[in-house]
N, C-alpha and C. Protein backbone atom coordinates (compact mmCIF):
# COMPACT_ATOMS: atom_id res chain seq x y z
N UNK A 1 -87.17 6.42 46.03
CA UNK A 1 -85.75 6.56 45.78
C UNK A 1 -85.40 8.05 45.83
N UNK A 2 -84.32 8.20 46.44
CA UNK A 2 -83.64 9.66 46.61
C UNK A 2 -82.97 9.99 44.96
N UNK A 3 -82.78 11.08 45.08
CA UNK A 3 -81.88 11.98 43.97
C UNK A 3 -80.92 12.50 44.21
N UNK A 4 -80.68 12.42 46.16
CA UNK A 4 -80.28 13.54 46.50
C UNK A 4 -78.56 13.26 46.67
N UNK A 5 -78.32 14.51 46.20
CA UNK A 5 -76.46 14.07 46.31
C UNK A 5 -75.53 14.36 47.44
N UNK A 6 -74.71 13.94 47.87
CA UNK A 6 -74.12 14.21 48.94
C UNK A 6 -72.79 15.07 48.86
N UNK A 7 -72.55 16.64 48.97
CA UNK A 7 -71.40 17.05 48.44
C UNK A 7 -70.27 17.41 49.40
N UNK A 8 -69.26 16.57 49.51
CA UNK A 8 -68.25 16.93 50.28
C UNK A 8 -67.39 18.66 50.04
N UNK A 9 -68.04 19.49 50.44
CA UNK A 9 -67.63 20.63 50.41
C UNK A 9 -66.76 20.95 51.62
N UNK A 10 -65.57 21.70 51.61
CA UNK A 10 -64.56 22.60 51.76
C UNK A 10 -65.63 23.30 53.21
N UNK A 11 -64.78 23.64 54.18
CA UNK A 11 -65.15 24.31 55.52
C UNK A 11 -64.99 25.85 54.62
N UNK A 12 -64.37 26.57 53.54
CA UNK A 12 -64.60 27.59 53.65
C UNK A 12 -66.12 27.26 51.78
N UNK A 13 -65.90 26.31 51.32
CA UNK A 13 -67.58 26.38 50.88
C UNK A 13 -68.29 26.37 51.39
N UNK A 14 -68.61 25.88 52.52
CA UNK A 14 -69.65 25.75 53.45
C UNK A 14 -69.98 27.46 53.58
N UNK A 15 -68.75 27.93 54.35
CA UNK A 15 -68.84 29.45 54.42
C UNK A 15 -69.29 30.00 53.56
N UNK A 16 -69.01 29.92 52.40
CA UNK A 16 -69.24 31.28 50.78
C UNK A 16 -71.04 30.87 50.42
N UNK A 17 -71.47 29.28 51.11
CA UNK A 17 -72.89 28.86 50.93
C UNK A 17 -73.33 29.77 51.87
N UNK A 18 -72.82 29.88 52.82
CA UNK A 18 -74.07 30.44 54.08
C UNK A 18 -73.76 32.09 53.82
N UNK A 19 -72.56 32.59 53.86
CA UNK A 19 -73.13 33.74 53.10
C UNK A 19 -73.75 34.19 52.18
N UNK A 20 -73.58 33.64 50.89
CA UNK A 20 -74.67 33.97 50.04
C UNK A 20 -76.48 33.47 49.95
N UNK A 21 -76.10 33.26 51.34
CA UNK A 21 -77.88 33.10 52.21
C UNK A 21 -78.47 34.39 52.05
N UNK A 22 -77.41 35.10 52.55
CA UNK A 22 -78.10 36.77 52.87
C UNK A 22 -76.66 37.85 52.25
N UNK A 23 -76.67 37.94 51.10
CA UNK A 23 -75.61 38.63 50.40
C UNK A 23 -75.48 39.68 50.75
N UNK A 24 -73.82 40.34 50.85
CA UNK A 24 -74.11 41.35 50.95
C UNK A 24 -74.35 42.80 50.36
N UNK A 25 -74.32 43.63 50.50
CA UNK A 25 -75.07 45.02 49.48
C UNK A 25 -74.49 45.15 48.35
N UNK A 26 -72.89 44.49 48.39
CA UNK A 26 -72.30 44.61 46.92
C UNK A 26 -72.15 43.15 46.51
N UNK A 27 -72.47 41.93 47.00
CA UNK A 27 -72.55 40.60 46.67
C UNK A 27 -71.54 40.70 46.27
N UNK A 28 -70.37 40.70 46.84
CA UNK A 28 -68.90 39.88 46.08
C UNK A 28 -68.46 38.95 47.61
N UNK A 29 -68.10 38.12 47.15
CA UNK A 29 -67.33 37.08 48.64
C UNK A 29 -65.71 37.69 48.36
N UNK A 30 -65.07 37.27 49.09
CA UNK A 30 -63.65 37.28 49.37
C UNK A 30 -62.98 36.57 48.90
N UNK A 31 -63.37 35.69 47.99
CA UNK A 31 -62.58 34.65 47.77
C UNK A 31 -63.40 33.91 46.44
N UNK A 32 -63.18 34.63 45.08
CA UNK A 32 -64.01 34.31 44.13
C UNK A 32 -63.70 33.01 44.13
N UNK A 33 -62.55 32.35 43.80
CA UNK A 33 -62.31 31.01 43.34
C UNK A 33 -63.46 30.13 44.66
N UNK A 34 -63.90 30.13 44.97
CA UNK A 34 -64.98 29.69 46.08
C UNK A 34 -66.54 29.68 45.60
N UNK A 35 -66.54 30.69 44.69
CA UNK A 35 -67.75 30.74 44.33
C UNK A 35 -67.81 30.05 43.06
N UNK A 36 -66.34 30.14 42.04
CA UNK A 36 -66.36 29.53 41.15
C UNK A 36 -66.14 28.00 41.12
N UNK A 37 -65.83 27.00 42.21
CA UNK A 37 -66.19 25.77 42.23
C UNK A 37 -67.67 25.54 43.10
N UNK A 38 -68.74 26.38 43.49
CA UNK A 38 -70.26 26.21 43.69
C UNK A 38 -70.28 25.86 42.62
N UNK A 39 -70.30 27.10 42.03
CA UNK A 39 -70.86 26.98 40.07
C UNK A 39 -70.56 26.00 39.76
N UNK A 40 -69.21 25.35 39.60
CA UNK A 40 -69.32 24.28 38.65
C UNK A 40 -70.31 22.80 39.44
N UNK A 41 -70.38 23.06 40.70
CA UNK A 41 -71.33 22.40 41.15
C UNK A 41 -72.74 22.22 41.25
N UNK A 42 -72.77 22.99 40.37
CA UNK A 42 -74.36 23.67 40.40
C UNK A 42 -75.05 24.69 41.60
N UNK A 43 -74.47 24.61 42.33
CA UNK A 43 -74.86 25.36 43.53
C UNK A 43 -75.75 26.50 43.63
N UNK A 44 -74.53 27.59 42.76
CA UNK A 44 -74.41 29.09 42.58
C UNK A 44 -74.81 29.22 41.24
N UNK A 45 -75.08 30.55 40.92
CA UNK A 45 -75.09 31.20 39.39
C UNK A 45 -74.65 32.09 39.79
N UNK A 46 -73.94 33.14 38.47
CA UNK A 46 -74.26 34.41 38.79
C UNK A 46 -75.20 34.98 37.66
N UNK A 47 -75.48 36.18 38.45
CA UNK A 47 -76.31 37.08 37.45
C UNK A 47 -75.96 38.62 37.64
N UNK A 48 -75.44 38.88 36.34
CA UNK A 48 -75.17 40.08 36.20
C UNK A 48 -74.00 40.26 37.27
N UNK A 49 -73.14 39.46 37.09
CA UNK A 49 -72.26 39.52 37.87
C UNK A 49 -72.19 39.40 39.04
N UNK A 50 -73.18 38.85 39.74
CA UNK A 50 -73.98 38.52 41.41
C UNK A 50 -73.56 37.51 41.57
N UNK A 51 -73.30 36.36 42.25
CA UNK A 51 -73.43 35.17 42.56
C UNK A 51 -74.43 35.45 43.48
N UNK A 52 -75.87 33.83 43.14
CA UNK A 52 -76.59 33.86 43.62
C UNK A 52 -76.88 32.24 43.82
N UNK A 53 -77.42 32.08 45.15
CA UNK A 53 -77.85 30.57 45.24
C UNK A 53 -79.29 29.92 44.18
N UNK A 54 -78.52 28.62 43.93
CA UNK A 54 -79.66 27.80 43.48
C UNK A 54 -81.07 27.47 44.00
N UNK A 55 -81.53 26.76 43.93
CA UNK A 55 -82.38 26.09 44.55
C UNK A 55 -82.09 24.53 45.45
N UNK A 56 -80.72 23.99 43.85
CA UNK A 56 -80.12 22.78 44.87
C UNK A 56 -78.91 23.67 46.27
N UNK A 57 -78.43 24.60 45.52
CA UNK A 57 -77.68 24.80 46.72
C UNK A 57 -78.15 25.30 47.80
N UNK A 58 -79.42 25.64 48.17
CA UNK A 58 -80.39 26.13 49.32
C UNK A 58 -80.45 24.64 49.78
N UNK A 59 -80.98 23.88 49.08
CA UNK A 59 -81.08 22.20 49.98
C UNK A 59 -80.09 22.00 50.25
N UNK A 60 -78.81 22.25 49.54
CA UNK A 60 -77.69 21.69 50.24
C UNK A 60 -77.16 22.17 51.08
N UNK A 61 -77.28 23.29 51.39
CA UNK A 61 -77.44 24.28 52.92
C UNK A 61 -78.13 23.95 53.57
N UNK A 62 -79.20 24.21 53.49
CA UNK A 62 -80.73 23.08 54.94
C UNK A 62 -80.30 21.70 54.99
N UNK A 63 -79.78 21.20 54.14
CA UNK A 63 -79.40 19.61 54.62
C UNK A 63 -78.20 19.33 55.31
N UNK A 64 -77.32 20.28 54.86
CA UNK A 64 -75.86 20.29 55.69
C UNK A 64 -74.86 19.34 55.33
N UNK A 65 -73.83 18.92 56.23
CA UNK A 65 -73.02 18.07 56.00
C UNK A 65 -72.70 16.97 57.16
N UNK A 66 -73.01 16.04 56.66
CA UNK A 66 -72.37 15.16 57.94
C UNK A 66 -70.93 15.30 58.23
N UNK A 67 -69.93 15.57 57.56
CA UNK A 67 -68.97 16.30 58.20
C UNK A 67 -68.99 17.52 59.16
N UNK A 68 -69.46 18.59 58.65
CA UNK A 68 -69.61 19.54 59.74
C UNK A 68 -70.24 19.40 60.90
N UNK A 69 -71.18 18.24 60.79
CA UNK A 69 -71.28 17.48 62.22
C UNK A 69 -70.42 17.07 63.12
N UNK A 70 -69.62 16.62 62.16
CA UNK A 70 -68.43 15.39 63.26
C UNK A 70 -67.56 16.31 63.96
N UNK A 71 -67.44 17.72 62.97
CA UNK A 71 -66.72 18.87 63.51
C UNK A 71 -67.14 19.42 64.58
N UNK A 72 -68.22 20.00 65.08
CA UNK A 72 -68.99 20.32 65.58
C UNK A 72 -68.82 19.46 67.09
N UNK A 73 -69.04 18.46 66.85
CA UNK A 73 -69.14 17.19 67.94
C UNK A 73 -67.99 17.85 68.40
C-alpha cells in the first residue's frame, strides 16, 4: 500500500518547488505567499529565515504532477 499523496499544486507552486531545488544566494522567492502555502503543506520549512525543501517535497518534485503533464502534452 502507498502513502503517497497526490498534491494539486498551482503552476506557480510548482515553480517556487523547483526553485528552491537550487536556492538562490539570498534564498528569498518572489512571491512569499507561495512559499507560505508549501509550508502549510508540508513541503517547505524555513530555517532561520530560509525556506528550505523537505524531504516530502523533494518526492513531490521527482514525482511531479499529472497535471503538468497534460500541460505539457
Amino acid at each position: 500500500m502507498s502513502n503517497d499523496v497526490d498534491f494539486d499544486l498551482s503552476s506557480d507552486q510548482w515553480e517556487a518547488l523547483r526553485t528552491l531545488r537550487n536556492p538562490a544566494s539570498n534564498g528569498r522567492l518572489s512571491k512569499a505567499y507561495l512559499v507560505e502555502g508549501l509550508v502549510k503543506l508540508g513541503l517547505v520549512v524555513i530555517n532561520d529565515g530560509v525556506p528550505a525543501m523537505t524531504p516530502a517535497g523533494r518526492k513531490v518534485l521527482v514525482r511531479g504532477s499529472g497535471r503538468l503533464l497534460d500541460v505539457a502534452a
